[in-house]
Structures are given as structure tokens and as C-alpha cells.
C-alpha atoms as a PDB file:
ATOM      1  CA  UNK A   1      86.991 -37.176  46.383  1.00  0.00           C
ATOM      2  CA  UNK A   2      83.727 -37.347  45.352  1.00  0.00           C
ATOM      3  CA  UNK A   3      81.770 -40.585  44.723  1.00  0.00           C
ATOM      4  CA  UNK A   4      81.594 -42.307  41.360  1.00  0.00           C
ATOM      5  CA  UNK A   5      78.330 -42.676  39.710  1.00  0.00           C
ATOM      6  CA  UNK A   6      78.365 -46.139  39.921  1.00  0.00           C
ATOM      7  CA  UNK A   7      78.842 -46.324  43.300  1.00  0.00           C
ATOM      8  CA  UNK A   8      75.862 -43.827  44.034  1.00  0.00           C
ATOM      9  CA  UNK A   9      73.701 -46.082  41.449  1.00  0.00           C
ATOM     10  CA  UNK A  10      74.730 -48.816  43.601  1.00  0.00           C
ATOM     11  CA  UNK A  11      73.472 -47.109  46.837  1.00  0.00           C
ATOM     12  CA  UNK A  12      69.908 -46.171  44.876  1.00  0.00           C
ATOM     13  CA  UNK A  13      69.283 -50.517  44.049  1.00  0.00           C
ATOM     14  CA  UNK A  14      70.589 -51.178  47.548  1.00  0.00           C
ATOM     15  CA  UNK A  15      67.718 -48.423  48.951  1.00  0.00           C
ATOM     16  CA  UNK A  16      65.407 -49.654  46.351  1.00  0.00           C
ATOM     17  CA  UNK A  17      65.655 -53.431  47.233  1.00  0.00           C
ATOM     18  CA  UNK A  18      65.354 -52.230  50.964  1.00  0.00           C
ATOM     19  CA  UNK A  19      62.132 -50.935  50.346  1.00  0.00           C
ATOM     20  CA  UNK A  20      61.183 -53.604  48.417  1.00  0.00           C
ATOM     21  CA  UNK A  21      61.760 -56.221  51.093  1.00  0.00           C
ATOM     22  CA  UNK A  22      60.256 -53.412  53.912  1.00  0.00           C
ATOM     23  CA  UNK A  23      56.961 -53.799  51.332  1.00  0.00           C
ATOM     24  CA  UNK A  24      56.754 -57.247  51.137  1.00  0.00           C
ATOM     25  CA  UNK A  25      57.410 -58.075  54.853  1.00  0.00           C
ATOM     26  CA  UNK A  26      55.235 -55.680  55.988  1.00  0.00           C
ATOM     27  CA  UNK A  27      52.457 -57.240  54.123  1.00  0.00           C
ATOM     28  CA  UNK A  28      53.425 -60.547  55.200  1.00  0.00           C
ATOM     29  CA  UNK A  29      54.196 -60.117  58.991  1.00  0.00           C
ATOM     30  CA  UNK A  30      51.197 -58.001  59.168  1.00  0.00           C
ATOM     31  CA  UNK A  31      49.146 -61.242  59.530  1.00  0.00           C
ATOM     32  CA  UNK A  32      51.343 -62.154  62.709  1.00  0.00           C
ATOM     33  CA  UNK A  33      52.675 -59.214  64.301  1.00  0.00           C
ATOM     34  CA  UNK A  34      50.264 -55.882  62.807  1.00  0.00           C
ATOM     35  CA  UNK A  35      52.127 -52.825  61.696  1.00  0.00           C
ATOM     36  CA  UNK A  36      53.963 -50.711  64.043  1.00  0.00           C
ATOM     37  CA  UNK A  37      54.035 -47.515  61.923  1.00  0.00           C
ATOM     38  CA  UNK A  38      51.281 -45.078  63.267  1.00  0.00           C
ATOM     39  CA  UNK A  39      51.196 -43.550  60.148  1.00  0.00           C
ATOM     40  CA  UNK A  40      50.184 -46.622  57.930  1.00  0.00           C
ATOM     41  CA  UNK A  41      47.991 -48.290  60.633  1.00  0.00           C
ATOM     42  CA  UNK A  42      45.809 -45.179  60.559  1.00  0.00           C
ATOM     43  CA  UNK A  43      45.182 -45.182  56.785  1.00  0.00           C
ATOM     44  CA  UNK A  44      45.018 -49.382  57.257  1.00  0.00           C
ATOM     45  CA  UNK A  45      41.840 -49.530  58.158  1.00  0.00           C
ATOM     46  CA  UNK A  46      40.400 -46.785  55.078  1.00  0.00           C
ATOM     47  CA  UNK A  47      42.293 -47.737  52.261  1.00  0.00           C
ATOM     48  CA  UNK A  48      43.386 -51.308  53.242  1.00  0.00           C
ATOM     49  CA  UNK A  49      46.657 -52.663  53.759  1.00  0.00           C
ATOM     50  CA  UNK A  50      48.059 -53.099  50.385  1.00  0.00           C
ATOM     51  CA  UNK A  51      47.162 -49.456  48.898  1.00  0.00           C
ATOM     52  CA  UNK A  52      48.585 -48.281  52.397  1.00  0.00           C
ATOM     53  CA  UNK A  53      51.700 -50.049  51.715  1.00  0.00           C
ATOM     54  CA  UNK A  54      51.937 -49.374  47.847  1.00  0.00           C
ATOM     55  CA  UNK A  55      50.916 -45.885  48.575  1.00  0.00           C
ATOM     56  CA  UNK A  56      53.949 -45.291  51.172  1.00  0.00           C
ATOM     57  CA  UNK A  57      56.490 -47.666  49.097  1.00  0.00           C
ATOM     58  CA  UNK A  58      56.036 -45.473  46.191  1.00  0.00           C
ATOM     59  CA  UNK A  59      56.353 -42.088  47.766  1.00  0.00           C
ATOM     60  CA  UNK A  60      59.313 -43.706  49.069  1.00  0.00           C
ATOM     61  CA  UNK A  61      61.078 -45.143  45.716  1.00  0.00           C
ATOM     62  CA  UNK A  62      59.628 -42.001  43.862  1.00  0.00           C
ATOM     63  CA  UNK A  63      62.069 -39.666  46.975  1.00  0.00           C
ATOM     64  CA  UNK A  64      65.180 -42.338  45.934  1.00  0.00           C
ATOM     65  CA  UNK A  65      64.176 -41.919  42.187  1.00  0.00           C
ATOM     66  CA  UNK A  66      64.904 -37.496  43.069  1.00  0.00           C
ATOM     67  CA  UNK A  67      68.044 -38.526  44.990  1.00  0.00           C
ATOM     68  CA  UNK A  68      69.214 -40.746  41.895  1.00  0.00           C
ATOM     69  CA  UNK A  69      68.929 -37.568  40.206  1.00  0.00           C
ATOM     70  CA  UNK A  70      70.567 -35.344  42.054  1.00  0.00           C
ATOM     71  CA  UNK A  71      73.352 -37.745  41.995  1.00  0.00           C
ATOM     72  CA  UNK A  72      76.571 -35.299  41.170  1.00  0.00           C
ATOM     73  CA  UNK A  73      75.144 -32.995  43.955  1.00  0.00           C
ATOM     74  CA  UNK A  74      76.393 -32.785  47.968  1.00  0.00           C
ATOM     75  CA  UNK A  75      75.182 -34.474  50.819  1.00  0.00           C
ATOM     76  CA  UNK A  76      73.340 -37.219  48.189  1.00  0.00           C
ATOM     77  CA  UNK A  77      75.485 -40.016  48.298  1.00  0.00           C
ATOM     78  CA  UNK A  78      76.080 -39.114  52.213  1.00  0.00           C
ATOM     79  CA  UNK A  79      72.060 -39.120  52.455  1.00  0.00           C
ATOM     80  CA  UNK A  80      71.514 -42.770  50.264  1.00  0.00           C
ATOM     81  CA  UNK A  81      74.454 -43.982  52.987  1.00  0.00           C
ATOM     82  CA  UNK A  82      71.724 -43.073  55.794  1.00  0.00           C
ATOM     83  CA  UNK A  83      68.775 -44.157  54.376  1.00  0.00           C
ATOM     84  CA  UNK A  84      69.887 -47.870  53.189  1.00  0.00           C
ATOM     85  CA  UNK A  85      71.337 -47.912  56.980  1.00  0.00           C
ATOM     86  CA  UNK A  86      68.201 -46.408  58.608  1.00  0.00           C
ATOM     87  CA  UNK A  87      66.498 -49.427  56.508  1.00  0.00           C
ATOM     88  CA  UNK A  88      68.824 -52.062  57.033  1.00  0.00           C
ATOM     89  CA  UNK A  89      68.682 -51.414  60.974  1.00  0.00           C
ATOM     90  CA  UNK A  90      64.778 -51.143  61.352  1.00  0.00           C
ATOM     91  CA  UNK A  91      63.454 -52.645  58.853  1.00  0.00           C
ATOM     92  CA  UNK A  92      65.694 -55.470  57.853  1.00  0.00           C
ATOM     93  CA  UNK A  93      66.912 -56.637  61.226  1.00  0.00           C
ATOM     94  CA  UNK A  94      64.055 -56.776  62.938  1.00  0.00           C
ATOM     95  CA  UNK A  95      61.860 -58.268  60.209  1.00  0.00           C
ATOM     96  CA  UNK A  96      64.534 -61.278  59.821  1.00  0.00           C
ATOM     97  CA  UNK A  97      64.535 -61.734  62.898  1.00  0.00           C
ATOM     98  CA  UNK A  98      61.236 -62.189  63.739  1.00  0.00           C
ATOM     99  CA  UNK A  99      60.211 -64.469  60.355  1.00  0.00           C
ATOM    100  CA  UNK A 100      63.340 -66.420  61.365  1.00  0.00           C
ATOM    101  CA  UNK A 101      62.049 -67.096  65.028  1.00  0.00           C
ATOM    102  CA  UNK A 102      58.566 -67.852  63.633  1.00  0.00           C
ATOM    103  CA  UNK A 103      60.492 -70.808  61.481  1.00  0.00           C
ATOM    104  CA  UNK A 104      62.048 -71.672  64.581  1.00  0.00           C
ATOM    105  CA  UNK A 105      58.923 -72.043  66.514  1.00  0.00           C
END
């Protein structure tokens, strides 16, 4: 059975919010912590860390946005299923877990 469209427009906000968050933590635990991604700490330093960030969050959305799109075809709502779980597990875990046990502190 394939999915409904509301459920794969369900999966694209759930991504979308993921990256969201992964955008705004990022920018705020890179005060504390710096960024682990090789990738954005070598443009850090030449474009700064908020076009770095806004550069790689939009590439990002704009990739869910084609996805979105290609909705009714195979392997999409299989693929949003993997990102917003790629996301939740190493992005959103670890980032509330380290803002909560800097509250903590």
C-alpha cells in the first residue's frame, strides 16, 4: 500500500523542523562545544558561521523541498523515513543532550 500524501507531507515538516533545530543548535552550541562537521568547520572560518550554516541548511531544505515533490514516486517516503531518523539520532540526541547537561551543570 502505498503512503498517503498526508502522511509523506507529514514526514517533509518532521525533516524540515529537524533541520531547523540542527540550524539553530549548531549555531548555539558552537560557542561551547565547536562544530564537528569537517565540512562546515572548513568553510567556518571563510564565510563565517552563520552563512556556513544557512548555506548547508538550505541546500538541505531545498533536497527535502525535491523529495516533497517527488512525493507519489518509490523509495521517497522510505528515504524521508531515513533522513528524519538519521537527524533525530545525530543531531537531535546528541544536541539535547549536551544543552541539557550544560543546564545541569
Amino acid at each position: 500500500m502505498a503512503p498517503s500524501t498526508t502522511r509523506i507531507h507529514q514526514l517533509f515538516l518532521l525533516n524540515l523542523s529537524l533541520q531547523l533545530f540542527d540550524g539553530v543548535a549548531t549555531y548555539q552550541g558552537a560557542r561551547f562545544w565547536g562544530e564537528g562537521n569537517p565540512l562546515l568547520l572548513s568553510l567556518i572560518p571563510t564565510i563565517g558561521l552563520l552563512s556556513t550554516l544557512l548555506l548547508f541548511k538550505a541546500k538541505a531544505c531545498g533536497f527535502l523541498v525535491v523529495l516533497r515533490r517527488l512525493g507519489h514516486r518509490p523509495l521517497v517516503y522510505e528515504s524521508m523515513i531515513v533522513l528524519a531518523t538519521t537527524y533525530a539520532c545525530l543531531s537531535f540526541v546528541p544536541w539535547m543532550y549536551r544543552f541539557f547537561t550544560l543546564i545541569r551543570i
